[in-house]
C-alpha atoms as a PDB file:
ATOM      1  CA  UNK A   1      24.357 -48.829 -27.659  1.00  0.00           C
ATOM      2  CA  UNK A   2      27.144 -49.794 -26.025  1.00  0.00           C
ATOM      3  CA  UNK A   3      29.250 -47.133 -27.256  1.00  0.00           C
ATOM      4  CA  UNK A   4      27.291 -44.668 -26.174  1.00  0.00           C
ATOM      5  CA  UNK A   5      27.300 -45.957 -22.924  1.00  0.00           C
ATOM      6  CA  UNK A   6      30.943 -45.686 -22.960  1.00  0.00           C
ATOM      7  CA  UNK A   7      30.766 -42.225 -24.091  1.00  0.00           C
ATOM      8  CA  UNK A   8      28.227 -41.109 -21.286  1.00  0.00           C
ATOM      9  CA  UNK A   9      30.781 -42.668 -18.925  1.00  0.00           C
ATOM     10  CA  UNK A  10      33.716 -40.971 -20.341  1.00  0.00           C
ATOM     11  CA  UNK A  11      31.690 -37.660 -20.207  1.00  0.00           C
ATOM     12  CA  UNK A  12      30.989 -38.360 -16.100  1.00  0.00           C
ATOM     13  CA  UNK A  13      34.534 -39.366 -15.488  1.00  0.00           C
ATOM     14  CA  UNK A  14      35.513 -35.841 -17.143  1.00  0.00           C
ATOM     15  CA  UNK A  15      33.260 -34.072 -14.852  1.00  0.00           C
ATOM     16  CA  UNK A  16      34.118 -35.846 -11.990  1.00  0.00           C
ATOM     17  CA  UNK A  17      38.001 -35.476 -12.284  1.00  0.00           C
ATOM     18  CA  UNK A  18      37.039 -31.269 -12.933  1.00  0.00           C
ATOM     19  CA  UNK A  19      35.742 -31.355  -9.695  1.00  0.00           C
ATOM     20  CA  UNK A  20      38.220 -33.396  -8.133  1.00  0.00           C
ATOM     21  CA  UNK A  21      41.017 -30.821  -9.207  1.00  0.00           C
ATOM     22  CA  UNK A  22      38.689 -27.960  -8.321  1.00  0.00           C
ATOM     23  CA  UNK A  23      38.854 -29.095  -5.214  1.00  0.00           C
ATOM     24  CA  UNK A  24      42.349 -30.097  -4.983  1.00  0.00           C
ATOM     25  CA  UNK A  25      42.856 -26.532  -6.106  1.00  0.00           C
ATOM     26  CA  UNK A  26      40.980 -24.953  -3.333  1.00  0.00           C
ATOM     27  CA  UNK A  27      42.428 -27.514  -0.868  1.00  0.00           C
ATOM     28  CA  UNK A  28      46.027 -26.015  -2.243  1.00  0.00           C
ATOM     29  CA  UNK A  29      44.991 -22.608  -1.299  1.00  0.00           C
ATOM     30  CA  UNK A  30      43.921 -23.332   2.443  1.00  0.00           C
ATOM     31  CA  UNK A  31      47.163 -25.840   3.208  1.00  0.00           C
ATOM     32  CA  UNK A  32      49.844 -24.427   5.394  1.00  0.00           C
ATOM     33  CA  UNK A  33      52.701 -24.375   3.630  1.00  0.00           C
ATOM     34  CA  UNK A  34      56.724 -24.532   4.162  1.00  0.00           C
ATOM     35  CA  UNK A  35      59.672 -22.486   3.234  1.00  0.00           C
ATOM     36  CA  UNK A  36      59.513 -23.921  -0.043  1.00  0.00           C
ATOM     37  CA  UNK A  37      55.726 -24.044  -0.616  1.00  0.00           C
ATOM     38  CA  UNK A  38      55.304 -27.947  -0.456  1.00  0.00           C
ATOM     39  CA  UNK A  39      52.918 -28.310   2.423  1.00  0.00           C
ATOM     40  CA  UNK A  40      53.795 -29.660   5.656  1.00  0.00           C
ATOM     41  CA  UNK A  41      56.599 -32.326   6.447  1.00  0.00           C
ATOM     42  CA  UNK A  42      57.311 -34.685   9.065  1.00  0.00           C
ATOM     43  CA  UNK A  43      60.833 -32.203   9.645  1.00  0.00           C
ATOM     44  CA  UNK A  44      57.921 -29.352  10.614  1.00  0.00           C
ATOM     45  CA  UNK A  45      57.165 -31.226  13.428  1.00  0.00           C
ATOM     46  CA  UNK A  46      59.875 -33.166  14.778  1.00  0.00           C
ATOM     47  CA  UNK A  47      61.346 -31.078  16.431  1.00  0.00           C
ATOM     48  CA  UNK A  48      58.461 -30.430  18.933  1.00  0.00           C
END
């Protein structure tokens, strides 16, 4: 029993880290980005 408890959690940890890039994907398409496509840096706004 026990190892199929540690399956069924492996199996929920692979669905959770899908969504997790899934969103980290979308996130990634919504970020302002630099010059060199990195997202923002502290250099972006010091100079304010």
């Amino acid at each position: 029993m026990a190892e199929n408890d540690e399956d069924a959690l492996k199996m929920e940890i692979d669905e959770i880290m899908d969504r997790v890039k899934t969103i980290m994907d979308n996130v990634a398409k919504v970020m302002p980005q630099d010059e060199e496509g990195t997202g923002r840096t502290n250099e972006n706004r010091s100079g304010a």
